[in-house]
C-alpha atoms as a PDB file:
ATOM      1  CA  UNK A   1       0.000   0.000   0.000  1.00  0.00           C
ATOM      2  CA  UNK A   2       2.872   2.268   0.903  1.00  0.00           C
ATOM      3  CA  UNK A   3       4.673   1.342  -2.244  1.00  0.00           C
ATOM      4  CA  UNK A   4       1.777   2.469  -3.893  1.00  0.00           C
ATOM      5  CA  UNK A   5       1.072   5.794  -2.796  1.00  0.00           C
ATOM      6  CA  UNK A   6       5.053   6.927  -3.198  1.00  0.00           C
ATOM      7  CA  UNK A   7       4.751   6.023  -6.951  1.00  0.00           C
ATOM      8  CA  UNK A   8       1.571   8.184  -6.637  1.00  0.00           C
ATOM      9  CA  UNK A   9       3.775  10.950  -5.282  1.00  0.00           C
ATOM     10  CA  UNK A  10       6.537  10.320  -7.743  1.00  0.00           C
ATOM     11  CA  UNK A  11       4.772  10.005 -10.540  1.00  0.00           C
ATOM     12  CA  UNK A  12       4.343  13.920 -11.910  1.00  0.00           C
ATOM     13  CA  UNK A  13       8.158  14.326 -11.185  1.00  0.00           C
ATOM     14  CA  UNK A  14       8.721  11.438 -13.313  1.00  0.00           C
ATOM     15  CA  UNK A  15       6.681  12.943 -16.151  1.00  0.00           C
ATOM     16  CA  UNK A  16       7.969  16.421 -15.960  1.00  0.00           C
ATOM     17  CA  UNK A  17      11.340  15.997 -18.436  1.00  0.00           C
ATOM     18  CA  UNK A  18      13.631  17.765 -16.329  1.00  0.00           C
ATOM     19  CA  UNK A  19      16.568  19.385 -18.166  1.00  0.00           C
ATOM     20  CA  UNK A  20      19.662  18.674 -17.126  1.00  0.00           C
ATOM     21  CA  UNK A  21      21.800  21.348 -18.824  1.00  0.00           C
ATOM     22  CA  UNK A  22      22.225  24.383 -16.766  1.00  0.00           C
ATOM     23  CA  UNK A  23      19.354  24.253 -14.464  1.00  0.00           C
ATOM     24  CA  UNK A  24      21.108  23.332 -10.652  1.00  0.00           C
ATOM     25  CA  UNK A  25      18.773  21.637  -7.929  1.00  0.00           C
ATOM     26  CA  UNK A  26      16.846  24.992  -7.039  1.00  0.00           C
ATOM     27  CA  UNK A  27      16.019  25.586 -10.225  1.00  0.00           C
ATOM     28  CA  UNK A  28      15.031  22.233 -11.191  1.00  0.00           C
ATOM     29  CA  UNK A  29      12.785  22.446  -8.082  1.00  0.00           C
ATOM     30  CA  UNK A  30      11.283  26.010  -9.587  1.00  0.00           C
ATOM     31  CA  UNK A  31      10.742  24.419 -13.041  1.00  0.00           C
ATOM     32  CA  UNK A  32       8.472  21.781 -11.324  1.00  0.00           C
ATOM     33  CA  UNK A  33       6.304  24.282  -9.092  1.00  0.00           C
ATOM     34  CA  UNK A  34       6.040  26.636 -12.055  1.00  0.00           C
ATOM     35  CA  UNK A  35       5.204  23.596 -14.516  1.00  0.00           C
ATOM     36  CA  UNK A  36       2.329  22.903 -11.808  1.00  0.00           C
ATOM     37  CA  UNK A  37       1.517  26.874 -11.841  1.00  0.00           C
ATOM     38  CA  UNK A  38       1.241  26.797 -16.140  1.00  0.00           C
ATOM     39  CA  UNK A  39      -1.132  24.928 -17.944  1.00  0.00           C
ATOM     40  CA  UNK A  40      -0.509  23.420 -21.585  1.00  0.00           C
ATOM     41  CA  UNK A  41      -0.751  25.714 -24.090  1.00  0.00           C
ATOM     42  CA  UNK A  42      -2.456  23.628 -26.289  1.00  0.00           C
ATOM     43  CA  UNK A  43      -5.893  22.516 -24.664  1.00  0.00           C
ATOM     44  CA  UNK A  44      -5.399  24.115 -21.194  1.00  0.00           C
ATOM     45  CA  UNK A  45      -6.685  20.648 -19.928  1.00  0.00           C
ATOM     46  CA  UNK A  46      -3.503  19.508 -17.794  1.00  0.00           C
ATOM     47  CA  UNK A  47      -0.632  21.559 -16.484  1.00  0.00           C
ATOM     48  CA  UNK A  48       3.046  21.526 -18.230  1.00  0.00           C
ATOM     49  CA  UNK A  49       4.163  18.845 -15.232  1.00  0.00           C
ATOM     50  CA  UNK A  50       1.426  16.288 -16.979  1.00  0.00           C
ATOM     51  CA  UNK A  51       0.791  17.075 -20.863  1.00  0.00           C
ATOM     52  CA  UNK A  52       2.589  15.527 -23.311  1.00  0.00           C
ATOM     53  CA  UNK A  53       1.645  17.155 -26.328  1.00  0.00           C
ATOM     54  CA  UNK A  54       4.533  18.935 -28.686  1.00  0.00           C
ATOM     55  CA  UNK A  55       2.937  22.383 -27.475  1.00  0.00           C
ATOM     56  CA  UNK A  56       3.537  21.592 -23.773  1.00  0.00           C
ATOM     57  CA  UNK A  57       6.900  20.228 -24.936  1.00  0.00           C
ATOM     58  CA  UNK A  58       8.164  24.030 -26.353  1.00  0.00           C
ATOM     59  CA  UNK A  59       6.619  25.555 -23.602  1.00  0.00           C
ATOM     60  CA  UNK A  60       8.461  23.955 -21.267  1.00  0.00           C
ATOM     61  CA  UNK A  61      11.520  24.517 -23.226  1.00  0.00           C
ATOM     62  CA  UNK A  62      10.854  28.051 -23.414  1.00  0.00           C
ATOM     63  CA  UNK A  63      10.304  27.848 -19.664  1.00  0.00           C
ATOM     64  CA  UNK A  64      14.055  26.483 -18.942  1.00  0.00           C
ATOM     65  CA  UNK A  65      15.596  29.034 -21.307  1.00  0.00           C
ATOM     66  CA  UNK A  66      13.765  31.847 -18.998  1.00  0.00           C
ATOM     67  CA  UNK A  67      15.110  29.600 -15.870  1.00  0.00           C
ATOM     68  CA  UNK A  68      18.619  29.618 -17.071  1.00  0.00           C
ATOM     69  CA  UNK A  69      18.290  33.403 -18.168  1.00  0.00           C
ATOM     70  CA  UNK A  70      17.940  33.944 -14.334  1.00  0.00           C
ATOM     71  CA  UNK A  71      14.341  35.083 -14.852  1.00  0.00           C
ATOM     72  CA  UNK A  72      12.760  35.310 -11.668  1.00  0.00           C
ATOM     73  CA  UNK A  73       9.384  33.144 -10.948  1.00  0.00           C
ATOM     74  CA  UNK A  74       6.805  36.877 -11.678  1.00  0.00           C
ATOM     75  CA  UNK A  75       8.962  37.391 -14.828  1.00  0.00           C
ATOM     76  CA  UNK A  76       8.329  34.155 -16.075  1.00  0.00           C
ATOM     77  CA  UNK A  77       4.746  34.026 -15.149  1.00  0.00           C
ATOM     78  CA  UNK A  78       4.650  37.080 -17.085  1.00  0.00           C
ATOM     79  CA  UNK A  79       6.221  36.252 -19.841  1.00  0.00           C
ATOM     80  CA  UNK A  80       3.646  33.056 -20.352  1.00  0.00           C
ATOM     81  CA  UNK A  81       0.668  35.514 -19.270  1.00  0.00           C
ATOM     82  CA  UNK A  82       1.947  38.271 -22.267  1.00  0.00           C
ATOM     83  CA  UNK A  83       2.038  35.651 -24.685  1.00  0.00           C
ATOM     84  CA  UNK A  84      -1.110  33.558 -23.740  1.00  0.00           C
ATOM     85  CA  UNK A  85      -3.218  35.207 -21.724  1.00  0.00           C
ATOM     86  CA  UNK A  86      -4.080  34.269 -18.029  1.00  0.00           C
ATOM     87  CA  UNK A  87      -5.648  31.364 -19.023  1.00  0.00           C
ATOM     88  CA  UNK A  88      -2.201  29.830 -18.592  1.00  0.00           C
ATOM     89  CA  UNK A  89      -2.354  30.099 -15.246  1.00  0.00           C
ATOM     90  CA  UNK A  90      -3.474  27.008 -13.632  1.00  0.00           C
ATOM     91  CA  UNK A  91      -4.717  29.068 -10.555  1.00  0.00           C
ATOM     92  CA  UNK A  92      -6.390  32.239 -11.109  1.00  0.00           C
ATOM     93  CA  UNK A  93      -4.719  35.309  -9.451  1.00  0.00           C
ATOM     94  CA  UNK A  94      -5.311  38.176  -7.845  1.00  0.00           C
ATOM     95  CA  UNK A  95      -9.331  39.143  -7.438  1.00  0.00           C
ATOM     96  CA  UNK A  96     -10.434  36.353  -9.454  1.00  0.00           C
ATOM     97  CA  UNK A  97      -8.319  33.789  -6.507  1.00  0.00           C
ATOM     98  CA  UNK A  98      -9.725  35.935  -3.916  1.00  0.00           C
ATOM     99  CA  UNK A  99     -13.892  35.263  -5.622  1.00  0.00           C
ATOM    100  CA  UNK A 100     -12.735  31.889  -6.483  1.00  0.00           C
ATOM    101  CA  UNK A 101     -11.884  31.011  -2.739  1.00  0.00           C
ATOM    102  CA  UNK A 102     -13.516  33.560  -0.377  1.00  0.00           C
ATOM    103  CA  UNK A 103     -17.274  31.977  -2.352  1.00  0.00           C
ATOM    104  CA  UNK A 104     -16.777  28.659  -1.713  1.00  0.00           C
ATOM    105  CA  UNK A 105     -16.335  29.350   2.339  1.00  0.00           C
ATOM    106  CA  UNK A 106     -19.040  31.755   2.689  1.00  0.00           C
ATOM    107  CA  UNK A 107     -21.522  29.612   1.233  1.00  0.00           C
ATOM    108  CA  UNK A 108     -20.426  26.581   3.166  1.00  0.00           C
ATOM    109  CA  UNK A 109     -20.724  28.737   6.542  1.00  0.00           C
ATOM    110  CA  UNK A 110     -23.609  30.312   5.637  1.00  0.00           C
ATOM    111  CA  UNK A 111     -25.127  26.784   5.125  1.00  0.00           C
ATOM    112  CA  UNK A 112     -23.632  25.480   8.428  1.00  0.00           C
ATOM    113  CA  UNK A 113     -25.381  28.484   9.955  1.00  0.00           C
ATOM    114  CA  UNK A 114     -28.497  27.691   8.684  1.00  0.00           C
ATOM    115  CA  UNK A 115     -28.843  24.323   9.366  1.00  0.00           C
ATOM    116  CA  UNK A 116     -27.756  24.641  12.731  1.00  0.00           C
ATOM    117  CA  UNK A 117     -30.747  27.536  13.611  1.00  0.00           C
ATOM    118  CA  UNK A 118     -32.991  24.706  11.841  1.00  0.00           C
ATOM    119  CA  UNK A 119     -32.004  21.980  13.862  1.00  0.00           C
ATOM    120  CA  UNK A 120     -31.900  24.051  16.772  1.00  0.00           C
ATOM    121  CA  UNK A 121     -35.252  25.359  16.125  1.00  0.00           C
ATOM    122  CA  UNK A 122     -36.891  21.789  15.576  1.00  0.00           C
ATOM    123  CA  UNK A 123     -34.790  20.289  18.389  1.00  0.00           C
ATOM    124  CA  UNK A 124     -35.957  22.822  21.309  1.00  0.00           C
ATOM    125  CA  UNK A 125     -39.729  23.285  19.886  1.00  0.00           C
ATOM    126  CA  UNK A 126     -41.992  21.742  22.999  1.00  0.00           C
ATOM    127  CA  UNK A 127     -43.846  18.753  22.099  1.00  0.00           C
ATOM    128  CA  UNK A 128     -47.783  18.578  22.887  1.00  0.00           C
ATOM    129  CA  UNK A 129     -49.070  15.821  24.556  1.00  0.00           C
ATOM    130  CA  UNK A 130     -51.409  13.762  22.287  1.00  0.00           C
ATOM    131  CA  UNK A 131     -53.639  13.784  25.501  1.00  0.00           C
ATOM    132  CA  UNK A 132     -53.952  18.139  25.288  1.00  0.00           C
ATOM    133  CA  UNK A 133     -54.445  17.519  21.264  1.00  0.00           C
ATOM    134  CA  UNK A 134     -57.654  15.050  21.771  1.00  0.00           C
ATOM    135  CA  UNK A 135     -58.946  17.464  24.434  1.00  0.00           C
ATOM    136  CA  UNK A 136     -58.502  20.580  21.883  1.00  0.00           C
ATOM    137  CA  UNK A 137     -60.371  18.532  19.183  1.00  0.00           C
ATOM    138  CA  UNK A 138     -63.403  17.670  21.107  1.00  0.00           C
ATOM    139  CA  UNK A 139     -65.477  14.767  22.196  1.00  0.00           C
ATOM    140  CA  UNK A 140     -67.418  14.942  18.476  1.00  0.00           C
ATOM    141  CA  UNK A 141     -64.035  14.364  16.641  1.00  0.00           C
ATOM    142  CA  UNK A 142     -64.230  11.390  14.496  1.00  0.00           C
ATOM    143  CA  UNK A 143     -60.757   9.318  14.856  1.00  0.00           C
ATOM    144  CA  UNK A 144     -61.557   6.904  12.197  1.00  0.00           C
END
């Protein structure tokens, strides 16, 4: 089961084609995030780290030229958004990550909120005695 779940792990850093030439350990380790950060030009179905298509391929050529350039992670991020919009992006930033998250949270609170008034209100809400409920109806009531 273990064995499993570390091939699970490994698996996107085994499909990201790290290149060798000129990139040292940190950067290698920014060309992975950012490959997670940019998706595949191509569709914009996966991210760089998983597409294997010959768009995703330049792209993340072009991305290791800006690495060994000594472009810094915003420059880069720019450089993709500038040339394909921020659809790239595989996480929306800004005001659209702020909607995006900040939604989500309210909603679920507000829905916590609300079902705990309703179950509170039905929980604490004093039960009649069917005794006090024949007595209201009458002696004439007809139970059949």
């Amino acid at each position: 089961m273990k064995c499993s779940k570390l091939i699970l792990l490994l698996l996107p850093a085994i499909l990201v084609a790290l290149p060798d030439d000129g990139l040292g350990k940190a950067d290698k380790l920014r060309y992975q995030l950012l490959c997670r950060r940019l998706m595949a030009p191509c569709c914009y179905s996966q991210t760089l780290e998983l597409h294997t298509s010959s768009e995703a391929d330049q792209a993340r050529t072009v991305l290791a030229d800006l690495l060994r350039a000594g472009k810094s992670d915003r420059e880069i991020l720019d450089t993709f958004i500038g040339r394909y919009g921020e659809r790239i992006l595989s996480e929306p930033e800004g005001t659209k990550w702020m909607v995006l998250t900040a939604v989500p949270i309210v909603t679920l609170l507000l829905g916590g909120v609300f079902v705990g008034l309703f179950v509170h209100r039905h929980h604490h809400r004093e039960l009649v005695p069917a005794s006090e409920t024949a007595a209201e109806l009458g002696p004439d009531w007809d139970w059949e």
